[in-house]
PDB file of N, CA and C in Angstrom:
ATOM      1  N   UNK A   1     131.920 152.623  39.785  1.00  0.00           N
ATOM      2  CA  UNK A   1     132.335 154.008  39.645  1.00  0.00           C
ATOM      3  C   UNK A   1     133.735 154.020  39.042  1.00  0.00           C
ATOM      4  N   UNK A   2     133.903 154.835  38.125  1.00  0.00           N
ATOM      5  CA  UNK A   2     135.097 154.846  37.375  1.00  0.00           C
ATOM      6  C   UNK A   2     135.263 156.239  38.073  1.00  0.00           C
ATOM      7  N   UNK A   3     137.019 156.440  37.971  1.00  0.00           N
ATOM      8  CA  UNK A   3     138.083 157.930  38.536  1.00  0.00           C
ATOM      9  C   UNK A   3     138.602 157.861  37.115  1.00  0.00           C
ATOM     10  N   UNK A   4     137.764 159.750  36.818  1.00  0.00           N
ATOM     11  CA  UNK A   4     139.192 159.755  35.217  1.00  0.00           C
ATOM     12  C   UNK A   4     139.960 161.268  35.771  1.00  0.00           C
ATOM     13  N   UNK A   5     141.151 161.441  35.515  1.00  0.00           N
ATOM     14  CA  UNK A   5     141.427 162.709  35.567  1.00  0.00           C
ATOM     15  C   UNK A   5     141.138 163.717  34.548  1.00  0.00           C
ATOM     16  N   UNK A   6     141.297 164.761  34.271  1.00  0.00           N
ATOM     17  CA  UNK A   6     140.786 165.885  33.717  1.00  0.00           C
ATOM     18  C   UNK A   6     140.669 165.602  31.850  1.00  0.00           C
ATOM     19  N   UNK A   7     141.951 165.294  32.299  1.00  0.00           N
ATOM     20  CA  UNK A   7     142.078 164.917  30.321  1.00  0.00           C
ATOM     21  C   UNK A   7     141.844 163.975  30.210  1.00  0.00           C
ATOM     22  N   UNK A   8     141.262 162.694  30.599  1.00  0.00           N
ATOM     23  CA  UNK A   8     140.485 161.824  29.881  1.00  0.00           C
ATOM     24  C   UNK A   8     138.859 162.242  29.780  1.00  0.00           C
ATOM     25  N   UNK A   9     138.399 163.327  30.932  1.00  0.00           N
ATOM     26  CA  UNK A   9     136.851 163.743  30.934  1.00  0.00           C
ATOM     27  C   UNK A   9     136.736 164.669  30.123  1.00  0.00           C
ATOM     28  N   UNK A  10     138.040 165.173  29.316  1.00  0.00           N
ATOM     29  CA  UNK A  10     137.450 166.185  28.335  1.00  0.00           C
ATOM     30  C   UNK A  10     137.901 165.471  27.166  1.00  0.00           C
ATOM     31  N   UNK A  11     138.543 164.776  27.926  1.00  0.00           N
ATOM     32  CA  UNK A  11     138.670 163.834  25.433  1.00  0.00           C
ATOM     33  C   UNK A  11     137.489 162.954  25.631  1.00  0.00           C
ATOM     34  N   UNK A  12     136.995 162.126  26.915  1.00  0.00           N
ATOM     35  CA  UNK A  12     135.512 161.594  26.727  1.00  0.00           C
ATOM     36  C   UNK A  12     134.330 162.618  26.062  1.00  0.00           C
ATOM     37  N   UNK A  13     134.357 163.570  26.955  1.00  0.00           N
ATOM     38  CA  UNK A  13     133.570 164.779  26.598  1.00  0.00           C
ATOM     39  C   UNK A  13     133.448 164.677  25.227  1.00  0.00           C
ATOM     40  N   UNK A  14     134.700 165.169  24.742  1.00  0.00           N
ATOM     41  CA  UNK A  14     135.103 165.523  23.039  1.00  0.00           C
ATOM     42  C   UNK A  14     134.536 164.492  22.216  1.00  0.00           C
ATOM     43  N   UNK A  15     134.771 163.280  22.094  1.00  0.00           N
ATOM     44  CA  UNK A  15     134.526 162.048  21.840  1.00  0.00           C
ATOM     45  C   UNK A  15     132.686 161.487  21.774  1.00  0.00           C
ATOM     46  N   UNK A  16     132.099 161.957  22.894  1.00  0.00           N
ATOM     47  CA  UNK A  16     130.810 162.307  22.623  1.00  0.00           C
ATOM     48  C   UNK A  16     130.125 162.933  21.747  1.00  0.00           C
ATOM     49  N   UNK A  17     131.237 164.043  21.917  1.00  0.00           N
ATOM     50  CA  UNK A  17     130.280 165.833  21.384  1.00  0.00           C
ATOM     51  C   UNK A  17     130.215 165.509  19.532  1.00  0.00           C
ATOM     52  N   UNK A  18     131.195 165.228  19.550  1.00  0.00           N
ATOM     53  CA  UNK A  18     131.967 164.511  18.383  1.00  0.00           C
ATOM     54  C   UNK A  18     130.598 163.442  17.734  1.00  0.00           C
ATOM     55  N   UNK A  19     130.480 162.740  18.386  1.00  0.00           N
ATOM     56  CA  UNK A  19     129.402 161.256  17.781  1.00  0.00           C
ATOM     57  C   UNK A  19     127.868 162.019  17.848  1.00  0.00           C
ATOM     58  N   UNK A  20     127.459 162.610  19.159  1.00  0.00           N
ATOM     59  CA  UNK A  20     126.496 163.395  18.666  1.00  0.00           C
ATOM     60  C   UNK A  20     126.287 164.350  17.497  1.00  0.00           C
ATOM     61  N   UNK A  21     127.551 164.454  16.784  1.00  0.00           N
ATOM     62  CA  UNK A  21     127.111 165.456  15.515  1.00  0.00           C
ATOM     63  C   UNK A  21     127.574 164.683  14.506  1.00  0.00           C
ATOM     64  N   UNK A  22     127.724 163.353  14.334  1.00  0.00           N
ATOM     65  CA  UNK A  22     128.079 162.047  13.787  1.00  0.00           C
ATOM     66  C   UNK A  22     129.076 162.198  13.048  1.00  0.00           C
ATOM     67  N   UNK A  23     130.039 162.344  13.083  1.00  0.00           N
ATOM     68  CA  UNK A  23     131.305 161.986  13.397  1.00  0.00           C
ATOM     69  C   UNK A  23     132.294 161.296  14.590  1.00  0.00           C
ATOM     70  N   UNK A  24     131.892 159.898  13.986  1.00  0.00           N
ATOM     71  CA  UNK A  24     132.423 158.508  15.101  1.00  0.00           C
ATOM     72  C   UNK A  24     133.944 158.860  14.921  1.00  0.00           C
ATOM     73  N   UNK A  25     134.663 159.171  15.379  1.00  0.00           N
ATOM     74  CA  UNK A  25     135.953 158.860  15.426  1.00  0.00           C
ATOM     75  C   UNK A  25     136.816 157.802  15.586  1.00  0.00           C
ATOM     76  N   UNK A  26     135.835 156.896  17.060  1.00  0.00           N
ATOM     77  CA  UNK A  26     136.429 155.463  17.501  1.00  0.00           C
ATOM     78  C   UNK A  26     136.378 154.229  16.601  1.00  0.00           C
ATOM     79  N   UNK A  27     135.140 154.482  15.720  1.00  0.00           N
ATOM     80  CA  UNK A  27     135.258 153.311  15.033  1.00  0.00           C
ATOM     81  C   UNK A  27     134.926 154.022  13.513  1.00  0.00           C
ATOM     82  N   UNK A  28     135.175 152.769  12.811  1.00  0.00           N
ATOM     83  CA  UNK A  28     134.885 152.916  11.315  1.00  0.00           C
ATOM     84  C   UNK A  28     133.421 152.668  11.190  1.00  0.00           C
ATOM     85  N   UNK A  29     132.969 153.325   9.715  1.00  0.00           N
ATOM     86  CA  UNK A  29     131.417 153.228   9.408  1.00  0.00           C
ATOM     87  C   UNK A  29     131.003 151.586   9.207  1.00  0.00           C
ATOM     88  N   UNK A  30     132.292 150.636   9.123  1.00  0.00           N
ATOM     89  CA  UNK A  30     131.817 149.623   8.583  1.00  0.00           C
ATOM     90  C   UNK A  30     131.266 148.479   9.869  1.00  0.00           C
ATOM     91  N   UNK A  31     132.192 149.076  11.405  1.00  0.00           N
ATOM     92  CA  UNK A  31     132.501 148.315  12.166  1.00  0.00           C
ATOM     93  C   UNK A  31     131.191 149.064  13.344  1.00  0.00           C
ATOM     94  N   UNK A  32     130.465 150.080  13.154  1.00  0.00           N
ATOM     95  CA  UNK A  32     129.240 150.652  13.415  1.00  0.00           C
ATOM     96  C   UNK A  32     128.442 149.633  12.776  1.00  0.00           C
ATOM     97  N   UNK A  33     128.204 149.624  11.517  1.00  0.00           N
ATOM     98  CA  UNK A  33     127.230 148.514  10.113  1.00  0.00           C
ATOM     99  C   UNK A  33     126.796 147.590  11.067  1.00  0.00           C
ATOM    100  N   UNK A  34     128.230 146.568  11.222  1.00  0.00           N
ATOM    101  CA  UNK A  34     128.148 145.449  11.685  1.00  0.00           C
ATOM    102  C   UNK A  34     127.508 144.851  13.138  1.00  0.00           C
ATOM    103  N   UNK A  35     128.064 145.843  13.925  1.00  0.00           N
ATOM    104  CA  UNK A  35     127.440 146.263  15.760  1.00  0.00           C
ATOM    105  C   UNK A  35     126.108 145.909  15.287  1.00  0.00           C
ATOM    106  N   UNK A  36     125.215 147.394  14.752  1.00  0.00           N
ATOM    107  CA  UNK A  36     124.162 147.421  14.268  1.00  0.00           C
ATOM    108  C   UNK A  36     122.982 146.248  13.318  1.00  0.00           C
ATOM    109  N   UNK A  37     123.669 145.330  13.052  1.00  0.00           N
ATOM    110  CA  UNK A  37     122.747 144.471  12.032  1.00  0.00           C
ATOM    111  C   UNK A  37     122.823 143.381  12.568  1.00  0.00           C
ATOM    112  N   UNK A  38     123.523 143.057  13.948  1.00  0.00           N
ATOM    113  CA  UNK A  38     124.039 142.064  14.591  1.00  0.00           C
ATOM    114  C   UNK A  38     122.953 142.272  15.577  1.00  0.00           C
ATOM    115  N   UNK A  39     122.300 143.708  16.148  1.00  0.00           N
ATOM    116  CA  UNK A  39     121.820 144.277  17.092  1.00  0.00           C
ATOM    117  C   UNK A  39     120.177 143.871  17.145  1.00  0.00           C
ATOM    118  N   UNK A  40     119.521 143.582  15.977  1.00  0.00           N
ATOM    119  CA  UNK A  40     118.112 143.229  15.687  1.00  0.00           C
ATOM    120  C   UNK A  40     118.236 141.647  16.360  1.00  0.00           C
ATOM    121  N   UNK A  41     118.771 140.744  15.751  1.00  0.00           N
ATOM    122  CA  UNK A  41     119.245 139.403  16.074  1.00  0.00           C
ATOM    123  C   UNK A  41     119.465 139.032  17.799  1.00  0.00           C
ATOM    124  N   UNK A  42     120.472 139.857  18.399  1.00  0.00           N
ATOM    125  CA  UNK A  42     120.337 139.730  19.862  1.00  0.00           C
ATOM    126  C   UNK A  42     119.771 140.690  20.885  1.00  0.00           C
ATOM    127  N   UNK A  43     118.697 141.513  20.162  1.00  0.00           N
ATOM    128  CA  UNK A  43     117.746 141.989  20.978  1.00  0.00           C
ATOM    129  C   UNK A  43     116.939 141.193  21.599  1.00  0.00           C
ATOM    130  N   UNK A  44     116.823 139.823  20.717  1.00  0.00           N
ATOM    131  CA  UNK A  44     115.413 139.059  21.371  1.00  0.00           C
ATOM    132  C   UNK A  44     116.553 138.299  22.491  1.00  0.00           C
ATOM    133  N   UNK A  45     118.019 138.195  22.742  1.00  0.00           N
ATOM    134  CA  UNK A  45     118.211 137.265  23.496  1.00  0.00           C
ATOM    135  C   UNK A  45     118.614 138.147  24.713  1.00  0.00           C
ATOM    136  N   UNK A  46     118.561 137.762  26.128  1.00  0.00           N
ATOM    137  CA  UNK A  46     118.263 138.667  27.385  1.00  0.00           C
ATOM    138  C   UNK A  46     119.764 138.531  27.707  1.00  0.00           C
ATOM    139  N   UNK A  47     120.381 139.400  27.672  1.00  0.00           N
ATOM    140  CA  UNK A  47     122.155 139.858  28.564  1.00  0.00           C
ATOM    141  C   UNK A  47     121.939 139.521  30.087  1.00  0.00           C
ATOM    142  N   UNK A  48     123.110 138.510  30.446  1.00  0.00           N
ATOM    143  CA  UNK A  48     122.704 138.508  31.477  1.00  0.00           C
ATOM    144  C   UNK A  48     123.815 139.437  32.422  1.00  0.00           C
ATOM    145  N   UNK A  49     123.606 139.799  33.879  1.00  0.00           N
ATOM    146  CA  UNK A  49     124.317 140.964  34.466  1.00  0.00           C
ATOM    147  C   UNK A  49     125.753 140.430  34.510  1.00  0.00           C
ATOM    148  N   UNK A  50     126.254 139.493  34.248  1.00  0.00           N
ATOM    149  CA  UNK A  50     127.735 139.501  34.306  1.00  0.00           C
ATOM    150  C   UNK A  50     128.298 139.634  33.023  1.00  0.00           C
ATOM    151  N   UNK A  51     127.651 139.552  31.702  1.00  0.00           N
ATOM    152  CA  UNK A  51     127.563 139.952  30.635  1.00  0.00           C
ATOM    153  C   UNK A  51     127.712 141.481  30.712  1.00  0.00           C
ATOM    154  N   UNK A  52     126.889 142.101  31.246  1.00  0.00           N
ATOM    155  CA  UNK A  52     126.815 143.694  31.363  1.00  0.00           C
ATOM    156  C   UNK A  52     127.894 144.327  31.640  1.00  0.00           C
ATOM    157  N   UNK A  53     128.133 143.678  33.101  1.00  0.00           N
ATOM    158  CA  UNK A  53     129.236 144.141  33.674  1.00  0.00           C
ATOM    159  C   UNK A  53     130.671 144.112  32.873  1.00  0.00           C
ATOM    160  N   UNK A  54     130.562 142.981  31.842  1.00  0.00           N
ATOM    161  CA  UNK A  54     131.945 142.777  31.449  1.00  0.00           C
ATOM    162  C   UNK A  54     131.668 144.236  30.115  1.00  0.00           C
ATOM    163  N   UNK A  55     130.552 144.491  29.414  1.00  0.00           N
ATOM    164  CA  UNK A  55     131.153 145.082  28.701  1.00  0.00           C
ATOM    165  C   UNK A  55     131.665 146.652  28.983  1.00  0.00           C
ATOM    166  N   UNK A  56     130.416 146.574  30.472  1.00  0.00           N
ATOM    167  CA  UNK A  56     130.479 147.576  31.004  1.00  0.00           C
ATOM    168  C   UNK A  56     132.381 148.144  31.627  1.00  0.00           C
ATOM    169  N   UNK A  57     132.705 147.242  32.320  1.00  0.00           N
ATOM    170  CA  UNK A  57     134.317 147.331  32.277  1.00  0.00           C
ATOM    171  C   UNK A  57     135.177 147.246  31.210  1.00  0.00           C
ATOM    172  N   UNK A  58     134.567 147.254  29.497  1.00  0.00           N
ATOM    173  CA  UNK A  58     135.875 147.227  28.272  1.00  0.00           C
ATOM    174  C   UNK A  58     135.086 148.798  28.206  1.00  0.00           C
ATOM    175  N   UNK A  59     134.331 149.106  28.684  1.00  0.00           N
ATOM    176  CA  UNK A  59     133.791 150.657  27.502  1.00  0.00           C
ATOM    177  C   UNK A  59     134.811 151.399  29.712  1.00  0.00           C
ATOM    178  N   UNK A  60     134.948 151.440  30.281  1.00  0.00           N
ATOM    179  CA  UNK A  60     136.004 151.930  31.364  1.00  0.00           C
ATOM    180  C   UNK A  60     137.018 151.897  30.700  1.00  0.00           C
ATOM    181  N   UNK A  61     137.821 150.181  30.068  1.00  0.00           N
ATOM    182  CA  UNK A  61     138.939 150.511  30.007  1.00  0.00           C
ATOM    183  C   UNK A  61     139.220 151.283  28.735  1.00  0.00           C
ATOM    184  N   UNK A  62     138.135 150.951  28.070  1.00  0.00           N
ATOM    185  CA  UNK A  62     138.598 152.327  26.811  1.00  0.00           C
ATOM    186  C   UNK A  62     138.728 153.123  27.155  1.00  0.00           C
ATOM    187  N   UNK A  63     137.883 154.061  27.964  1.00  0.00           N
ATOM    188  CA  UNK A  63     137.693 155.508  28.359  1.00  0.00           C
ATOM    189  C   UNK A  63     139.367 155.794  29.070  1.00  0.00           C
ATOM    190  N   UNK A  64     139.987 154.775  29.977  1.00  0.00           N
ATOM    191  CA  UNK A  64     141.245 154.913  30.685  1.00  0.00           C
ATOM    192  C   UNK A  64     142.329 154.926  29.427  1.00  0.00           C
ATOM    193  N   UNK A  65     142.057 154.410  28.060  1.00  0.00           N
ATOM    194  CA  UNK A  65     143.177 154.796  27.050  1.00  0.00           C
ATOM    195  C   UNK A  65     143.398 155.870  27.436  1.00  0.00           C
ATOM    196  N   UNK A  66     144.977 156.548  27.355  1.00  0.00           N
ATOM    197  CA  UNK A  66     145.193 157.744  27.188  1.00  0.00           C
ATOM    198  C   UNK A  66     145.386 158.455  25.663  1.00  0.00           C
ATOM    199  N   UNK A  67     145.171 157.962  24.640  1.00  0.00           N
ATOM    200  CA  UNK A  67     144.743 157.923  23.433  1.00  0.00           C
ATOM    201  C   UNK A  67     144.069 157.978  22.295  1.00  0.00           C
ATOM    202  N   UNK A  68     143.410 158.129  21.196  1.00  0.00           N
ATOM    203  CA  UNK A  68     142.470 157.980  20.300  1.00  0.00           C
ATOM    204  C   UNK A  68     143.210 156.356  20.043  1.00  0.00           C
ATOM    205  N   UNK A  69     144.401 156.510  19.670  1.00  0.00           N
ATOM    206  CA  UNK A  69     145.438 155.915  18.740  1.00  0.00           C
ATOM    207  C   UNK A  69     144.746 154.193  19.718  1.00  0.00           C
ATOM    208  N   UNK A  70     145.249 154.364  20.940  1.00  0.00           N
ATOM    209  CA  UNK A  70     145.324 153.485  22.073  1.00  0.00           C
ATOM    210  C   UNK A  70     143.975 152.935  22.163  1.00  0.00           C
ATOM    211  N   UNK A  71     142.930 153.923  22.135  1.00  0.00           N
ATOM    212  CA  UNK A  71     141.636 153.266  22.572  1.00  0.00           C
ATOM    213  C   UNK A  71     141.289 152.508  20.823  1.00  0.00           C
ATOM    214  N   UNK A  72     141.548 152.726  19.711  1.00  0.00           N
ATOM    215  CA  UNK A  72     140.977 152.298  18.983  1.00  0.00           C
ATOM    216  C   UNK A  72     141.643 150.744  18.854  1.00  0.00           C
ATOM    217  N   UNK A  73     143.104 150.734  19.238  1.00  0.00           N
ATOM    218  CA  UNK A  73     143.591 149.473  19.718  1.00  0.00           C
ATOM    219  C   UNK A  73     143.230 148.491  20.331  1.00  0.00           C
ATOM    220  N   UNK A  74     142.750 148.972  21.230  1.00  0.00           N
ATOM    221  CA  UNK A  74     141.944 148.354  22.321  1.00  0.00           C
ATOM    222  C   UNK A  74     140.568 147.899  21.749  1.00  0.00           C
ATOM    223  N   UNK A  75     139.927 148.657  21.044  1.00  0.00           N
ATOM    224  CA  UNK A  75     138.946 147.628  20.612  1.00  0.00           C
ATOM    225  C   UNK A  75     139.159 147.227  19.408  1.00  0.00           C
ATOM    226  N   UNK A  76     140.380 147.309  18.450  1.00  0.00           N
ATOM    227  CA  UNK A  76     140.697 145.717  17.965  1.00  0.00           C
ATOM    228  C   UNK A  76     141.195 144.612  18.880  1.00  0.00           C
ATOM    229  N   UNK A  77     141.604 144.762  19.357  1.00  0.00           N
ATOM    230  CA  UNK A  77     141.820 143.371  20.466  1.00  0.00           C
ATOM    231  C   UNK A  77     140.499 142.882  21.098  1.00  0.00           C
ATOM    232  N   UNK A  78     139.510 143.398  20.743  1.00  0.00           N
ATOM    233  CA  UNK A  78     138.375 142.740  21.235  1.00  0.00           C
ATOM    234  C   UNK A  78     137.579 141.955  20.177  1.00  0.00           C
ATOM    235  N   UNK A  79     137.025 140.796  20.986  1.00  0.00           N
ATOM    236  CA  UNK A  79     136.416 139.687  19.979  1.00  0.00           C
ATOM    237  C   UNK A  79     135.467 140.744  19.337  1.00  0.00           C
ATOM    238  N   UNK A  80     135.041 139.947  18.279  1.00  0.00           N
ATOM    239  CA  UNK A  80     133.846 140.644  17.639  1.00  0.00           C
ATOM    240  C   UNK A  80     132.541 140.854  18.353  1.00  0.00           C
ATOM    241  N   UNK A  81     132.594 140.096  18.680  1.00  0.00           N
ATOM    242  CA  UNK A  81     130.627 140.089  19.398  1.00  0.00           C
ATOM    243  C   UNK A  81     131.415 140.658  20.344  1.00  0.00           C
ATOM    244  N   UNK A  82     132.696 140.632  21.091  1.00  0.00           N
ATOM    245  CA  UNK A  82     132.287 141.878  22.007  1.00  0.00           C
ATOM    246  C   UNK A  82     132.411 143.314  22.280  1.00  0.00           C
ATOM    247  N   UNK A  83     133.233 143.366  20.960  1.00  0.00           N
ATOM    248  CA  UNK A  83     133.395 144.918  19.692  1.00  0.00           C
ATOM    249  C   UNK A  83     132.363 145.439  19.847  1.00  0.00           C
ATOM    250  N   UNK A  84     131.148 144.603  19.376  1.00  0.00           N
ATOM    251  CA  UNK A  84     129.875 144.768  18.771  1.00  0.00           C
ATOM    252  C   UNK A  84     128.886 145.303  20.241  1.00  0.00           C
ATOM    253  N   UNK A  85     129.380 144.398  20.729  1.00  0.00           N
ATOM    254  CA  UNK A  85     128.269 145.234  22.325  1.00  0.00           C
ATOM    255  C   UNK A  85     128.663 146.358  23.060  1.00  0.00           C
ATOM    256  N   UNK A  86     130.140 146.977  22.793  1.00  0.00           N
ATOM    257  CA  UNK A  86     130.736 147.744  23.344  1.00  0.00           C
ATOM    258  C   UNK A  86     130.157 149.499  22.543  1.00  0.00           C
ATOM    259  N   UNK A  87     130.263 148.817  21.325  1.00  0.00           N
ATOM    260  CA  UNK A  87     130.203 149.466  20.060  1.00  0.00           C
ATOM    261  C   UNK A  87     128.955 150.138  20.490  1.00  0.00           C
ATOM    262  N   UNK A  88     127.618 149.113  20.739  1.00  0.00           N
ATOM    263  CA  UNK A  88     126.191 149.377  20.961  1.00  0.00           C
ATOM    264  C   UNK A  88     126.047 150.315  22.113  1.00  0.00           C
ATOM    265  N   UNK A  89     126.669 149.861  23.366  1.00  0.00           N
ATOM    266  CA  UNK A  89     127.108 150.576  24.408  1.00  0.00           C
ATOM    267  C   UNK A  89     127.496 152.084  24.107  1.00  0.00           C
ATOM    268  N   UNK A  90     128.308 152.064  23.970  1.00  0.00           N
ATOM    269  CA  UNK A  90     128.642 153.870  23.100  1.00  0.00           C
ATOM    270  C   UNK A  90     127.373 154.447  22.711  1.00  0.00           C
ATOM    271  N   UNK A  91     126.683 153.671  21.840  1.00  0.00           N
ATOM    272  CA  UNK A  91     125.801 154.924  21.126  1.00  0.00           C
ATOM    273  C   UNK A  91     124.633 154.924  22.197  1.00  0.00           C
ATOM    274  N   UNK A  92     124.428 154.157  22.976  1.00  0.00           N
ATOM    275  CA  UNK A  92     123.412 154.484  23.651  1.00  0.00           C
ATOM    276  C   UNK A  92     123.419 155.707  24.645  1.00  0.00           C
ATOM    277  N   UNK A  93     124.897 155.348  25.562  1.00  0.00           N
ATOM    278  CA  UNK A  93     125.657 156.518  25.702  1.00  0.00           C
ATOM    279  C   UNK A  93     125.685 158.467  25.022  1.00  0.00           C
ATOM    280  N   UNK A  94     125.764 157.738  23.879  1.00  0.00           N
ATOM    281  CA  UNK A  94     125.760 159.376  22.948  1.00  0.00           C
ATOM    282  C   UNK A  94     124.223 159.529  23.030  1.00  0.00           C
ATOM    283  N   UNK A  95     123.397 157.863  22.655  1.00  0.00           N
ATOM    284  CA  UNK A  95     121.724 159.095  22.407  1.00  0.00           C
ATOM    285  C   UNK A  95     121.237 159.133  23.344  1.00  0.00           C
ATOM    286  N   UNK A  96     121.885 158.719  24.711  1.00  0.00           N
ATOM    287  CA  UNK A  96     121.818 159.477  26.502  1.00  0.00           C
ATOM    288  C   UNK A  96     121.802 160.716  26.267  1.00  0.00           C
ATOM    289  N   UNK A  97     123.038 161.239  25.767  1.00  0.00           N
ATOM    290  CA  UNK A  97     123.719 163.077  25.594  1.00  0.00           C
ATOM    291  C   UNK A  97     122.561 163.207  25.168  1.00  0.00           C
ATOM    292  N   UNK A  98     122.534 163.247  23.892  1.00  0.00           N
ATOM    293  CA  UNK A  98     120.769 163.694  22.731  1.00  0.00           C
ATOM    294  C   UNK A  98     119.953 163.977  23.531  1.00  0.00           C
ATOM    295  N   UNK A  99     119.349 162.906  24.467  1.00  0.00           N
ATOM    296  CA  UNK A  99     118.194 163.401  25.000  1.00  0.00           C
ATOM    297  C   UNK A  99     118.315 164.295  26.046  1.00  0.00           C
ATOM    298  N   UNK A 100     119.059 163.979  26.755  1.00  0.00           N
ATOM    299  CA  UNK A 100     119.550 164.817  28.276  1.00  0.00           C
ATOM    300  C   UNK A 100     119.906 166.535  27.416  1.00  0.00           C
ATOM    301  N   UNK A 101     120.802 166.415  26.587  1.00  0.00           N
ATOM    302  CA  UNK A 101     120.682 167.596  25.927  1.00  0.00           C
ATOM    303  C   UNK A 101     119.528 168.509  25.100  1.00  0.00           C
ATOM    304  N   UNK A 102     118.282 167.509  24.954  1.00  0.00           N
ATOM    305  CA  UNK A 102     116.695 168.155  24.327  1.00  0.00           C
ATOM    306  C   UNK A 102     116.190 168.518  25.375  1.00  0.00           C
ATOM    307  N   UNK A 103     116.115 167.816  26.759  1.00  0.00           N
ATOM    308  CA  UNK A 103     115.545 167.881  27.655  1.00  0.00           C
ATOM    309  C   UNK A 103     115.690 169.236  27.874  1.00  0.00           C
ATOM    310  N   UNK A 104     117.389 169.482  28.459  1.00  0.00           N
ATOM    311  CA  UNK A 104     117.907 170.740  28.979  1.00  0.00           C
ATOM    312  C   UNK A 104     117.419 172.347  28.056  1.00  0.00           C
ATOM    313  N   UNK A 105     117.574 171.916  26.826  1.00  0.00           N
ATOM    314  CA  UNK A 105     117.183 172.976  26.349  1.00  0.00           C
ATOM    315  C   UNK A 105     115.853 173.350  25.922  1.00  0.00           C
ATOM    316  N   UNK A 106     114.946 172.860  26.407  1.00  0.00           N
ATOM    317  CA  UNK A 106     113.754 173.168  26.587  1.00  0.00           C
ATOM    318  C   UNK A 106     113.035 173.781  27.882  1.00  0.00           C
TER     319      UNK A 106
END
Protein backbone atom coordinates (compact mmCIF):
# COMPACT_ATOMS: atom_id res chain seq x y z
CA UNK A 1 0.00 0.00 0.00
CA UNK A 2 1.39 3.25 -1.01
CA UNK A 3 0.22 6.95 1.16
CA UNK A 4 0.19 9.87 -1.50
CA UNK A 5 -1.06 13.18 -0.36
CA UNK A 6 -3.49 15.16 -2.40
CA UNK A 7 -1.16 16.58 -4.98
CA UNK A 8 0.58 13.68 -5.94
CA UNK A 9 -3.18 11.80 -6.45
CA UNK A 10 -4.17 14.49 -8.66
CA UNK A 11 -0.88 14.88 -10.79
CA UNK A 12 -1.11 10.81 -10.79
CA UNK A 13 -4.68 11.30 -11.76
CA UNK A 14 -3.55 13.96 -14.44
CA UNK A 15 -0.77 11.83 -15.68
CA UNK A 16 -3.17 8.98 -16.44
CA UNK A 17 -5.98 11.06 -17.87
CA UNK A 18 -3.25 12.44 -19.93
CA UNK A 19 -1.86 8.78 -21.41
CA UNK A 20 -5.37 7.62 -21.80
CA UNK A 21 -5.89 10.26 -24.51
CA UNK A 22 -2.19 9.48 -25.62
CA UNK A 23 -0.31 11.97 -24.70
CA UNK A 24 2.66 10.21 -22.61
CA UNK A 25 4.19 12.95 -20.93
CA UNK A 26 6.65 10.65 -18.75
CA UNK A 27 8.37 9.25 -21.42
CA UNK A 28 9.43 9.87 -24.97
CA UNK A 29 7.80 8.06 -28.10
CA UNK A 30 11.12 6.46 -28.61
CA UNK A 31 11.63 5.10 -25.02
CA UNK A 32 7.68 3.69 -25.22
CA UNK A 33 9.16 1.93 -29.00
CA UNK A 34 11.72 0.31 -27.11
CA UNK A 35 9.65 -0.98 -23.67
CA UNK A 36 7.33 -2.27 -26.37
CA UNK A 37 9.51 -4.40 -28.91
CA UNK A 38 11.49 -5.65 -25.99
CA UNK A 39 7.88 -6.74 -24.62
CA UNK A 40 7.08 -9.70 -27.35
CA UNK A 41 10.67 -11.25 -26.45
CA UNK A 42 10.03 -11.39 -22.55
CA UNK A 43 6.54 -12.32 -22.61
CA UNK A 44 7.54 -15.92 -23.10
CA UNK A 45 9.95 -15.55 -20.00
CA UNK A 46 7.86 -15.86 -16.44
CA UNK A 47 8.70 -12.61 -13.85
CA UNK A 48 9.34 -13.90 -10.92
CA UNK A 49 7.48 -12.15 -7.60
CA UNK A 50 10.54 -10.42 -6.36
CA UNK A 51 11.01 -9.16 -9.81
CA UNK A 52 7.42 -7.72 -9.53
CA UNK A 53 7.78 -6.35 -6.46
CA UNK A 54 10.89 -4.47 -7.40
CA UNK A 55 9.31 -2.85 -10.29
CA UNK A 56 6.36 -2.57 -8.51
CA UNK A 57 8.30 -0.25 -5.81
CA UNK A 58 10.24 2.07 -8.87
CA UNK A 59 6.56 2.79 -10.49
CA UNK A 60 5.74 4.02 -6.10
CA UNK A 61 8.81 5.77 -6.15
CA UNK A 62 7.98 7.57 -9.26
CA UNK A 63 4.54 8.32 -8.28
CA UNK A 64 6.34 9.90 -4.73
CA UNK A 65 8.40 12.37 -7.30
CA UNK A 66 7.08 15.58 -6.45
CA UNK A 67 7.64 16.50 -10.08
CA UNK A 68 7.17 15.79 -13.85
CA UNK A 69 10.82 17.25 -14.06
CA UNK A 70 11.87 14.71 -10.98
CA UNK A 71 9.93 11.68 -11.98
CA UNK A 72 11.27 11.71 -15.51
CA UNK A 73 14.76 11.75 -13.73
CA UNK A 74 14.11 9.06 -11.97
CA UNK A 75 13.51 6.92 -14.70
CA UNK A 76 16.66 7.89 -16.39
CA UNK A 77 18.52 6.57 -13.59
CA UNK A 78 16.98 3.40 -14.23
CA UNK A 79 18.69 0.51 -16.09
CA UNK A 80 17.14 -0.12 -19.27
CA UNK A 81 15.40 -3.38 -18.92
CA UNK A 82 14.20 -1.88 -15.91
CA UNK A 83 12.94 1.46 -17.67
CA UNK A 84 11.40 -0.97 -19.91
CA UNK A 85 9.26 -2.97 -17.29
CA UNK A 86 8.31 0.05 -15.44
CA UNK A 87 7.47 1.68 -18.71
CA UNK A 88 5.15 -1.64 -19.47
CA UNK A 89 3.81 -1.29 -15.97
CA UNK A 90 2.32 2.21 -16.65
CA UNK A 91 0.44 1.32 -19.61
CA UNK A 92 -1.13 -1.49 -18.23
CA UNK A 93 -2.08 0.77 -15.50
CA UNK A 94 -3.62 3.38 -18.06
CA UNK A 95 -5.43 0.38 -20.15
CA UNK A 96 -6.72 -0.57 -16.36
CA UNK A 97 -8.36 3.26 -16.53
CA UNK A 98 -9.72 2.30 -20.34
CA UNK A 99 -11.45 -0.48 -19.27
CA UNK A 100 -12.69 0.37 -15.76
CA UNK A 101 -13.71 3.58 -17.54
CA UNK A 102 -15.90 1.43 -20.60
CA UNK A 103 -17.15 -0.60 -17.99
CA UNK A 104 -18.51 2.46 -15.91
CA UNK A 105 -20.03 4.05 -18.67
CA UNK A 106 -22.09 1.54 -19.81
Amino acid sequence: MIYVNQKQLDQVEYLIEQSCRGHHVLFDAEIIRQAFSKAQKEELEEDDESSQETIEKHIENLILQPTLVSKRAYLENLTIDTRDRVVRTYFSIVENNLFEALKFSQ
